[in-house]
PDB file of N, CA and C in Angstrom:
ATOM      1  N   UNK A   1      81.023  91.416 122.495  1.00  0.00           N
ATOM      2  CA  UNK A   1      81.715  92.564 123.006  1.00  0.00           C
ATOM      3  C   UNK A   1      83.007  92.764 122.209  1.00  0.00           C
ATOM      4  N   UNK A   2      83.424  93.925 121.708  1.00  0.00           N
ATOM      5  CA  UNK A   2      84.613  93.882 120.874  1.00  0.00           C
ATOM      6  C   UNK A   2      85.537  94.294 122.049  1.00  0.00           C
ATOM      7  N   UNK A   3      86.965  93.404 121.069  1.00  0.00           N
ATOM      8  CA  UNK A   3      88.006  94.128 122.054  1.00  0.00           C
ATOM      9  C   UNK A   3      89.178  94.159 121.244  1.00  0.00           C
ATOM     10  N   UNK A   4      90.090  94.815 121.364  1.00  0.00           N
ATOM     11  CA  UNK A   4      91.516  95.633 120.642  1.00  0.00           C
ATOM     12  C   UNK A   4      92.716  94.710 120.716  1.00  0.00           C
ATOM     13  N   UNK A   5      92.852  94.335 119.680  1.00  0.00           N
ATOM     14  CA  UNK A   5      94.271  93.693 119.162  1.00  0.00           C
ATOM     15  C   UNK A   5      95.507  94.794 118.190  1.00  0.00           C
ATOM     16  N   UNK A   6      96.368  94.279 118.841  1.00  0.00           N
ATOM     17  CA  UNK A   6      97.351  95.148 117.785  1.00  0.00           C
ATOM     18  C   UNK A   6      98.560  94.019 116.880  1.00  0.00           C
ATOM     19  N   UNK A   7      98.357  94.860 115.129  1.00  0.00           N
ATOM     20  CA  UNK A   7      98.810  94.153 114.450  1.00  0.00           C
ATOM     21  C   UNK A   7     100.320  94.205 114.169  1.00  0.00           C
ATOM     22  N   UNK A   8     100.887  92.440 114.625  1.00  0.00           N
ATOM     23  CA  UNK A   8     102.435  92.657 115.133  1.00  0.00           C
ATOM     24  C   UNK A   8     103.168  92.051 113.690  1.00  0.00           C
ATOM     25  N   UNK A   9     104.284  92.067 113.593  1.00  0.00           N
ATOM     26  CA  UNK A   9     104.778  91.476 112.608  1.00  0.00           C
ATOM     27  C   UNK A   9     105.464  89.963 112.414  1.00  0.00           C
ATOM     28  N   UNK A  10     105.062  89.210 112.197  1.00  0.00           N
ATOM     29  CA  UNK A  10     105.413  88.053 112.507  1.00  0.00           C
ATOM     30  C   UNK A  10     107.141  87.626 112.391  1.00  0.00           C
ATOM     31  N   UNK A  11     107.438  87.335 113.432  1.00  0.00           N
ATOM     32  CA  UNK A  11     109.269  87.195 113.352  1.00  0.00           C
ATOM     33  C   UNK A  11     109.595  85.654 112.439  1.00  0.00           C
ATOM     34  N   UNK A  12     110.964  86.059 112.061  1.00  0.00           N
ATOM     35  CA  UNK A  12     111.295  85.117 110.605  1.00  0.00           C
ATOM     36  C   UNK A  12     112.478  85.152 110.977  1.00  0.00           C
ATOM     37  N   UNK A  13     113.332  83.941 110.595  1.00  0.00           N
ATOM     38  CA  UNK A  13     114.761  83.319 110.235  1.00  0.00           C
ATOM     39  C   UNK A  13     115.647  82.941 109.286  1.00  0.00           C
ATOM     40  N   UNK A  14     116.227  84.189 108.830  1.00  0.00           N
ATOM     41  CA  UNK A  14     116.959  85.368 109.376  1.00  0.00           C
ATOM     42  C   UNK A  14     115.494  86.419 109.608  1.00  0.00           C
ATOM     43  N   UNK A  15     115.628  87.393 110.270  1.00  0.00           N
ATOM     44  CA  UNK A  15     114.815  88.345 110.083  1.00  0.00           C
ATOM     45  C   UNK A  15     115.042  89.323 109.094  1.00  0.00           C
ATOM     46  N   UNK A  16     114.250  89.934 108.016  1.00  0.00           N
ATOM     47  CA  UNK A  16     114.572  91.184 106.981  1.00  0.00           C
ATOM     48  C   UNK A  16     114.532  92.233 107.461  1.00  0.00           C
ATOM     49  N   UNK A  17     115.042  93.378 107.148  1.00  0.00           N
ATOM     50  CA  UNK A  17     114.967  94.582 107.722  1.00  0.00           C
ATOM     51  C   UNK A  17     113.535  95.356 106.775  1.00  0.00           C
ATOM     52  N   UNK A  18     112.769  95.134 107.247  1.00  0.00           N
ATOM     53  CA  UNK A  18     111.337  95.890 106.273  1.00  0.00           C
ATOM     54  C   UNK A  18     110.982  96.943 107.027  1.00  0.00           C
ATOM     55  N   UNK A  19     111.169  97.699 105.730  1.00  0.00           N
ATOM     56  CA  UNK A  19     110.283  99.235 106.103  1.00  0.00           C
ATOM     57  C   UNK A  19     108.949  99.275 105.307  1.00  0.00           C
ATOM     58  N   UNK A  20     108.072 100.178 106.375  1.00  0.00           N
ATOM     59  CA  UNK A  20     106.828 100.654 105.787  1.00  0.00           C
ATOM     60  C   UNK A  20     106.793 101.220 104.808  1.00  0.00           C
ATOM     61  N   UNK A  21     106.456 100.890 103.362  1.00  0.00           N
ATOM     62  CA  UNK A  21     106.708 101.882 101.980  1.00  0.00           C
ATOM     63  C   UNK A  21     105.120 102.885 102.375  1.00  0.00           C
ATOM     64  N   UNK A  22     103.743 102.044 102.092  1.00  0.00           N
ATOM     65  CA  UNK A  22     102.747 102.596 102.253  1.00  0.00           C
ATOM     66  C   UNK A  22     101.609 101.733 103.171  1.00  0.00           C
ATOM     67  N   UNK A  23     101.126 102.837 103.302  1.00  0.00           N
ATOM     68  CA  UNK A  23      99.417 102.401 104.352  1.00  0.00           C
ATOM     69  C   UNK A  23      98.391 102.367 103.289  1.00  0.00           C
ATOM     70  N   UNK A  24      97.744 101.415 102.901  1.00  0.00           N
ATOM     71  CA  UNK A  24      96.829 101.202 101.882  1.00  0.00           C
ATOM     72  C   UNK A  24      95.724 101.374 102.437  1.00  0.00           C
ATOM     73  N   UNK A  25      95.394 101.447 103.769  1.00  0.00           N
ATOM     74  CA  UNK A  25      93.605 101.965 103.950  1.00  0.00           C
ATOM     75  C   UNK A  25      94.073 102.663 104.972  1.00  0.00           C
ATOM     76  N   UNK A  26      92.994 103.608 105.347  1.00  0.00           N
ATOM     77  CA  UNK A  26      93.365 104.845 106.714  1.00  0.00           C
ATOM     78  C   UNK A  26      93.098 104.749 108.337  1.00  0.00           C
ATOM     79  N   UNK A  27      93.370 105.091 108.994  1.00  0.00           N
ATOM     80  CA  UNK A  27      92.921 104.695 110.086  1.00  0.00           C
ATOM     81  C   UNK A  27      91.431 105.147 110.202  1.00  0.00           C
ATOM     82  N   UNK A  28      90.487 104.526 111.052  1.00  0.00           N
ATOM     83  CA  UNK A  28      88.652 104.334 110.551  1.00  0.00           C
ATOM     84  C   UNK A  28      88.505 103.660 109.613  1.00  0.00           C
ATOM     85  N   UNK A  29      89.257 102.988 108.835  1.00  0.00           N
ATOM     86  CA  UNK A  29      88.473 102.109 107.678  1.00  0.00           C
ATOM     87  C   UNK A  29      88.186 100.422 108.589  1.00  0.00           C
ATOM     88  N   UNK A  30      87.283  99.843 107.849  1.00  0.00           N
ATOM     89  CA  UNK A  30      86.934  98.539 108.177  1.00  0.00           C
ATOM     90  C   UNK A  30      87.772  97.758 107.315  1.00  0.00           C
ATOM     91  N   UNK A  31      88.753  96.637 108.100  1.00  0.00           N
ATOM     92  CA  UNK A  31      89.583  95.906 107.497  1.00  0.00           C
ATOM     93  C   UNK A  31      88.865  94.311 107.384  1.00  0.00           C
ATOM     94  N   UNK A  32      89.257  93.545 106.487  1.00  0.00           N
ATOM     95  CA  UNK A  32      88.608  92.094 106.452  1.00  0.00           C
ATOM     96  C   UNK A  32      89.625  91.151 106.610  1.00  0.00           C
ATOM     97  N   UNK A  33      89.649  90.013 107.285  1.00  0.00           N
ATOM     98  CA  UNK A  33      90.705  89.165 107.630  1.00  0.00           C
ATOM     99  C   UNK A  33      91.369  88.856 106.393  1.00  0.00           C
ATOM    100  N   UNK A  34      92.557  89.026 106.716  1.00  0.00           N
ATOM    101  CA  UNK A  34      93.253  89.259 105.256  1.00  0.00           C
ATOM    102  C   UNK A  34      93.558  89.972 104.172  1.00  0.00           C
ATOM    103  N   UNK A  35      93.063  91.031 104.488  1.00  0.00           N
ATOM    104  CA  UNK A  35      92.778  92.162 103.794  1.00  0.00           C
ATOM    105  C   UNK A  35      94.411  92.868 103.656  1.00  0.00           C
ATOM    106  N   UNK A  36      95.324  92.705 102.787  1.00  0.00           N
ATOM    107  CA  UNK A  36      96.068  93.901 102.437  1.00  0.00           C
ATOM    108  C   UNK A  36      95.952  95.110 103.071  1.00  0.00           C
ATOM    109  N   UNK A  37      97.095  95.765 104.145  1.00  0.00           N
ATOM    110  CA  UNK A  37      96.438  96.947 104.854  1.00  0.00           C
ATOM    111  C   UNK A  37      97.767  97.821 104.391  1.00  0.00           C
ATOM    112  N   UNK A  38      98.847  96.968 104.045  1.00  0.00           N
ATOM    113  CA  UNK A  38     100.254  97.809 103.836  1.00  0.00           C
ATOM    114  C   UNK A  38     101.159  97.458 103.282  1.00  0.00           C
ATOM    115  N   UNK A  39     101.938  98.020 102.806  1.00  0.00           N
ATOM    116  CA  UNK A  39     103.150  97.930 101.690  1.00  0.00           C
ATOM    117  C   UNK A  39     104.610  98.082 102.516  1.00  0.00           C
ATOM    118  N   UNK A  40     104.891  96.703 102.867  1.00  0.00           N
ATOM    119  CA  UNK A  40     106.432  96.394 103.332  1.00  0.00           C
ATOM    120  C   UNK A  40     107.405  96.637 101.857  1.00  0.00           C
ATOM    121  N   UNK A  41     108.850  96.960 102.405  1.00  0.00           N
ATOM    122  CA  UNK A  41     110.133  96.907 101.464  1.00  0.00           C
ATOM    123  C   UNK A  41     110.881  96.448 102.306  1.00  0.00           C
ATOM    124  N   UNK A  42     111.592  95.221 101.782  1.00  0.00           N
ATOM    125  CA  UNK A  42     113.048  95.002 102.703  1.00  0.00           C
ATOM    126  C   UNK A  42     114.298  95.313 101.590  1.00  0.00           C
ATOM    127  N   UNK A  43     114.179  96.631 101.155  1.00  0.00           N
ATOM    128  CA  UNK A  43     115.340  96.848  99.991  1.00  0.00           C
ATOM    129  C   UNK A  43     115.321  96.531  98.611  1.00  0.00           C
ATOM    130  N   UNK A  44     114.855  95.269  98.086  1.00  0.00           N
ATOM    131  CA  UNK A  44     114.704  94.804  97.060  1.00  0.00           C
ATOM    132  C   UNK A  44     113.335  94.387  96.658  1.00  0.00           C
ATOM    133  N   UNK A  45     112.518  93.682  97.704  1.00  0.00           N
ATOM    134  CA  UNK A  45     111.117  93.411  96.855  1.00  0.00           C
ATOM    135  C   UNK A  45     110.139  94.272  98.233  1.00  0.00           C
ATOM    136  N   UNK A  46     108.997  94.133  97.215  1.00  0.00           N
ATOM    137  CA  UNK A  46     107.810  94.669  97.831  1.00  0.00           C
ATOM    138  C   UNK A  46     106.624  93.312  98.552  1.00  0.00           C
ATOM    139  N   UNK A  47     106.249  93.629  99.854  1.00  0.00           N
ATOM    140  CA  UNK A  47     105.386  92.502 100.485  1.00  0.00           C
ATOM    141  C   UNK A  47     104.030  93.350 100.862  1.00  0.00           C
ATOM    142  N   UNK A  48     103.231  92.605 101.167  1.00  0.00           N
ATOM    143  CA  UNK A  48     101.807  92.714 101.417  1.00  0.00           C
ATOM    144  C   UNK A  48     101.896  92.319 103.141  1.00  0.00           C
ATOM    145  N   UNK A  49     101.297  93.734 103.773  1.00  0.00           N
ATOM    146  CA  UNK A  49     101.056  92.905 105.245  1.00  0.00           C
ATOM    147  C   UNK A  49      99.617  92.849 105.275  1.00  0.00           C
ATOM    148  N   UNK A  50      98.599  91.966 105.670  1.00  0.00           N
ATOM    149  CA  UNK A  50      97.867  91.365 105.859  1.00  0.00           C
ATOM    150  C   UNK A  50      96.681  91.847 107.405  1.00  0.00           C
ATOM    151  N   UNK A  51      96.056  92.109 107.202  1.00  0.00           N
ATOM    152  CA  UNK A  51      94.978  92.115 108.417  1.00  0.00           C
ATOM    153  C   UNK A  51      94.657  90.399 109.110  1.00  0.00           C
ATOM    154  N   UNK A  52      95.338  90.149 110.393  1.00  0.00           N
ATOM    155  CA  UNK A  52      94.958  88.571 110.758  1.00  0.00           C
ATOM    156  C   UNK A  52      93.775  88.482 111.172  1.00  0.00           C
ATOM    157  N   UNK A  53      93.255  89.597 111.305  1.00  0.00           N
ATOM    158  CA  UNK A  53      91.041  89.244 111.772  1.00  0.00           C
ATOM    159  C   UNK A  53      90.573  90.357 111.710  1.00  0.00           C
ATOM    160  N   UNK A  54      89.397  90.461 110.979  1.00  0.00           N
ATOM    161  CA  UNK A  54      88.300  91.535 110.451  1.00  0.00           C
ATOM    162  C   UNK A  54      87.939  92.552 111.852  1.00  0.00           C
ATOM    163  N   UNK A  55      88.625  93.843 111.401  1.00  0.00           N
ATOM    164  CA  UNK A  55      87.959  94.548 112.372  1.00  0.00           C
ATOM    165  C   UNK A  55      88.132  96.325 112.156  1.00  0.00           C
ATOM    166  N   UNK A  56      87.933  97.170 112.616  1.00  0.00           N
ATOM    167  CA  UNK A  56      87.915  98.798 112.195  1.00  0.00           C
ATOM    168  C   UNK A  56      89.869  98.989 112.880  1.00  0.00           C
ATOM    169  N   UNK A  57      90.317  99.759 111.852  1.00  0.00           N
ATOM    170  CA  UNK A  57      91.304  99.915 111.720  1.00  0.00           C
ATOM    171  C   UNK A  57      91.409 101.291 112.196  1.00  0.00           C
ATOM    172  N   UNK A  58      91.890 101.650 113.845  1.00  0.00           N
ATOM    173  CA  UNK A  58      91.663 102.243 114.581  1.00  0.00           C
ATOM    174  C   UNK A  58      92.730 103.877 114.477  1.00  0.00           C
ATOM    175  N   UNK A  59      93.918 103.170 114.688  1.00  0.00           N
ATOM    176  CA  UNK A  59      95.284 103.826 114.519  1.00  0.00           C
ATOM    177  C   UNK A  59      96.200 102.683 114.015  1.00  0.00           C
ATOM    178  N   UNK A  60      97.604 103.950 113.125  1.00  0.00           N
ATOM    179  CA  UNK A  60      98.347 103.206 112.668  1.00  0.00           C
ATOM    180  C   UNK A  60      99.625 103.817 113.573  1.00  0.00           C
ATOM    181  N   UNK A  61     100.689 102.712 114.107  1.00  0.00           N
ATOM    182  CA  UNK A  61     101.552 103.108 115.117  1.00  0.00           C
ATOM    183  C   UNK A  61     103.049 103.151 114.555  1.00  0.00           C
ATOM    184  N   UNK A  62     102.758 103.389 112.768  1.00  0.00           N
ATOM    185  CA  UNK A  62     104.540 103.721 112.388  1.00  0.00           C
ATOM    186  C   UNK A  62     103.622 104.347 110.947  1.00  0.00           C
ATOM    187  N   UNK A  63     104.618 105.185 110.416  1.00  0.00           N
ATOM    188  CA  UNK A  63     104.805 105.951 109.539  1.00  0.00           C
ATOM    189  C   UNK A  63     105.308 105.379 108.084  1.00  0.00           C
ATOM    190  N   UNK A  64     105.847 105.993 107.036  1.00  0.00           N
ATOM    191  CA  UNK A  64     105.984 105.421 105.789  1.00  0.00           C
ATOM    192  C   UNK A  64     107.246 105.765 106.265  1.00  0.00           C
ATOM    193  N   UNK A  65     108.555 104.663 106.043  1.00  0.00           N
ATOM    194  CA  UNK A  65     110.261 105.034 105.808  1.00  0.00           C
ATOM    195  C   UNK A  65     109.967 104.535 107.305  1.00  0.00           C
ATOM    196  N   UNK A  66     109.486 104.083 108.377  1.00  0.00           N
ATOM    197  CA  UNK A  66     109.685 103.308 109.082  1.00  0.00           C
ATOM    198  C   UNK A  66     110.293 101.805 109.462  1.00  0.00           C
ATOM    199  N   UNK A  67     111.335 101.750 110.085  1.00  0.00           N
ATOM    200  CA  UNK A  67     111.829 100.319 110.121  1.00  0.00           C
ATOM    201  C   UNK A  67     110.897  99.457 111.253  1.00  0.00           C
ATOM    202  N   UNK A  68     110.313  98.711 110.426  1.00  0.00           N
ATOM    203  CA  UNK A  68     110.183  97.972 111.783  1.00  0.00           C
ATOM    204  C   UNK A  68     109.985  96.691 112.313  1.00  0.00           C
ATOM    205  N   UNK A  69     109.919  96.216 113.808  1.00  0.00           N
ATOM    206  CA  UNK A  69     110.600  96.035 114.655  1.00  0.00           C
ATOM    207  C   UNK A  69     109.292  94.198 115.063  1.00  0.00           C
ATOM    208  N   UNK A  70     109.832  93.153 115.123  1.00  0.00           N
ATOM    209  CA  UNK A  70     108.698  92.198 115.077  1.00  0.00           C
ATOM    210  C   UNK A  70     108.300  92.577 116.471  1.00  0.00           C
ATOM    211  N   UNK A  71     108.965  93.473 117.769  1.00  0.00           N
ATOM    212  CA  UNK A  71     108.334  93.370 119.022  1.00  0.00           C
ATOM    213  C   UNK A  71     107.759  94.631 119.497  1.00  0.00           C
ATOM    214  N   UNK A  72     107.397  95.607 118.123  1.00  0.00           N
ATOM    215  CA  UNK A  72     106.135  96.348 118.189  1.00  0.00           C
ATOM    216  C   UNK A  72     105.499  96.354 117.071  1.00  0.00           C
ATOM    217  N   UNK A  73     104.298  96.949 117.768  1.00  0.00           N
ATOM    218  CA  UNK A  73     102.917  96.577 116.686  1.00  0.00           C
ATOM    219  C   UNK A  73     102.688  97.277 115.501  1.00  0.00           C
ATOM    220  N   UNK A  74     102.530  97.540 114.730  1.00  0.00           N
ATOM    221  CA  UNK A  74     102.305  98.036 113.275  1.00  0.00           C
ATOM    222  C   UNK A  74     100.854  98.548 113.039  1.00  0.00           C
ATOM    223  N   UNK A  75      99.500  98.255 114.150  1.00  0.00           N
ATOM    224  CA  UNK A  75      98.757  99.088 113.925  1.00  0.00           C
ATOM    225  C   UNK A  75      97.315  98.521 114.744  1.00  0.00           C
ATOM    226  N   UNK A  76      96.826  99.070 114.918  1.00  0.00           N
ATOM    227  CA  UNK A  76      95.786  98.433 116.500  1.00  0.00           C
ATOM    228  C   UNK A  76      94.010  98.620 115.933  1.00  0.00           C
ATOM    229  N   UNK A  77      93.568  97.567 116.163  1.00  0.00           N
ATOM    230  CA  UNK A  77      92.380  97.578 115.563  1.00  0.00           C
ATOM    231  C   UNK A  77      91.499  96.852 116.750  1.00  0.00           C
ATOM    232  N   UNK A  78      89.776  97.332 116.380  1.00  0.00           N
ATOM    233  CA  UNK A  78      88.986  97.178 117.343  1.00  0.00           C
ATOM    234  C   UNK A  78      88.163  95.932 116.254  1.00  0.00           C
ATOM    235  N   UNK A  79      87.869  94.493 117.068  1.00  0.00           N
ATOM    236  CA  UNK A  79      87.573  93.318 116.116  1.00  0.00           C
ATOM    237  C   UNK A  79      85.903  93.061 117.071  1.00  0.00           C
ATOM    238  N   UNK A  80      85.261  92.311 116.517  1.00  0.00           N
ATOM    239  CA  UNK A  80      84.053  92.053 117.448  1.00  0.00           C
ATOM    240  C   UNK A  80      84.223  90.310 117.978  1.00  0.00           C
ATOM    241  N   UNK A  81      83.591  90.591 119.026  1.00  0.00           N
ATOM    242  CA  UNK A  81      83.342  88.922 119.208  1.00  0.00           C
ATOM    243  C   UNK A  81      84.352  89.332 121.013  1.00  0.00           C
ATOM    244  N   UNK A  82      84.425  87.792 121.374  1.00  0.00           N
ATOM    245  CA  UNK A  82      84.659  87.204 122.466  1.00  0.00           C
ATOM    246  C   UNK A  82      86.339  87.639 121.684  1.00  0.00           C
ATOM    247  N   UNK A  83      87.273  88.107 123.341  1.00  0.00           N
ATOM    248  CA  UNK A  83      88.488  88.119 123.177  1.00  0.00           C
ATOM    249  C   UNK A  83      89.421  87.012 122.943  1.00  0.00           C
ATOM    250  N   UNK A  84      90.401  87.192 121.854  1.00  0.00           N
ATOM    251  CA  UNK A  84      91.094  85.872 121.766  1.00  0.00           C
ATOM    252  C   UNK A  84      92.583  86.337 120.996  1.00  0.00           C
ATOM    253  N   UNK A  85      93.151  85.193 121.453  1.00  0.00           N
ATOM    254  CA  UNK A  85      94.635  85.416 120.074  1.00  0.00           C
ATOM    255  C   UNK A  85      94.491  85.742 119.197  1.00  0.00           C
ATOM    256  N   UNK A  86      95.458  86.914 118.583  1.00  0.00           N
ATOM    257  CA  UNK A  86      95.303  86.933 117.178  1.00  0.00           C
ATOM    258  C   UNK A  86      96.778  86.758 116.979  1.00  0.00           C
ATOM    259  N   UNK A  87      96.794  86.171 115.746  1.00  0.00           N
ATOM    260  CA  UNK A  87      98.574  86.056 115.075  1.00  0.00           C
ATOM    261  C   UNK A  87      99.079  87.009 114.490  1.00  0.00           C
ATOM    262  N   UNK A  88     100.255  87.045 114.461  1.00  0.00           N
ATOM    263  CA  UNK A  88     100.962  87.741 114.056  1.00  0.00           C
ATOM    264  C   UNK A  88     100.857  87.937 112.751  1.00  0.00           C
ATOM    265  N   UNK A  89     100.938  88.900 111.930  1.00  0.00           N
ATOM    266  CA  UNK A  89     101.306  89.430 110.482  1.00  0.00           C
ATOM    267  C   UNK A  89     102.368  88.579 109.692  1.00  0.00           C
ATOM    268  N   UNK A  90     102.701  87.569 108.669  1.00  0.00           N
ATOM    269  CA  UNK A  90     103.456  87.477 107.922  1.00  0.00           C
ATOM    270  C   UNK A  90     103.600  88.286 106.485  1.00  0.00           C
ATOM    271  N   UNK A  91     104.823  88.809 106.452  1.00  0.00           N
ATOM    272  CA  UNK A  91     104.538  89.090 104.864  1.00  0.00           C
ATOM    273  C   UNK A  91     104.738  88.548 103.657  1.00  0.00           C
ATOM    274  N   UNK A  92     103.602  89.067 103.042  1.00  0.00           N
ATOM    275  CA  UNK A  92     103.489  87.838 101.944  1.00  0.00           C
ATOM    276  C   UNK A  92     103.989  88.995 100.189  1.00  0.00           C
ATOM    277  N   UNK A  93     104.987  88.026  99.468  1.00  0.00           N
ATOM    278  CA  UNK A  93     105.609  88.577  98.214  1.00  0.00           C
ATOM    279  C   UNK A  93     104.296  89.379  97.415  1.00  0.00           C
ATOM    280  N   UNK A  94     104.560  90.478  96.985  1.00  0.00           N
ATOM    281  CA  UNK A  94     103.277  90.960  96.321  1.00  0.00           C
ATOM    282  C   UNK A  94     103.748  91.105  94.918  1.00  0.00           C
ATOM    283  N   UNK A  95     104.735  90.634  94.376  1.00  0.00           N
ATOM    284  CA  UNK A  95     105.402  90.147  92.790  1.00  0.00           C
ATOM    285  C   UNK A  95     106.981  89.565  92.639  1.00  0.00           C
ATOM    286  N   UNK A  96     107.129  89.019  92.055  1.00  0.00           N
ATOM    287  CA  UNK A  96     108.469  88.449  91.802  1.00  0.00           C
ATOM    288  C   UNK A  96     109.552  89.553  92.202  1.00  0.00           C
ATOM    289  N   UNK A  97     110.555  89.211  92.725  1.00  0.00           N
ATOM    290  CA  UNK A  97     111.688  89.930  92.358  1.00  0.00           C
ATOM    291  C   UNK A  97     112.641  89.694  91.444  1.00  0.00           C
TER     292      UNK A  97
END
């Protein structure tokens, strides 16, 4: 039975101020665990946010030039299987700065 997780941003110490640069797949696309779904900026470098489990990428719940926020979600997807935790989003460096 599938059921709906939404993808949060994983909180960090200090926290960065990252905005959404871009959405790399659309809402209806099929995402794969791990899958690159978006293009963070915290001012100086560019990060990769990450899909944490394979599933149709339903809606996206912030915009490009969006700040945002580790205690809302960044984008809500429908996964298959038995309901369970999913983790949070870290972002990961997508080239040197």
């Amino acid at each position: 039975m599938p059921f709906v997780y939404e993808v949060m941003l994983a909180e960090e110490s200090p926290q960065p101020d990252y905005k959404l640069a871009q959405q790399l797949v659309p809402a209806g696309t099929l995402v794969g665990t791990g899958q690159n779904i978006a293009v963070l900026s915290d001012g100086k470098c560019a990060f990769h946010l990450r899909a944490p489990l394979q599933g149709l990428l339903v809606e996206w719940l912030v915009d490009s030039g969006d700040t945002l926020d580790p205690d809302e979600a960044v984008a809500r997807v429908v996964a298959e299987g038995t309901e369970r935790p999913v983790d949070a989003a870290k972002p990961v460096r997508s080239q040197p700065c």
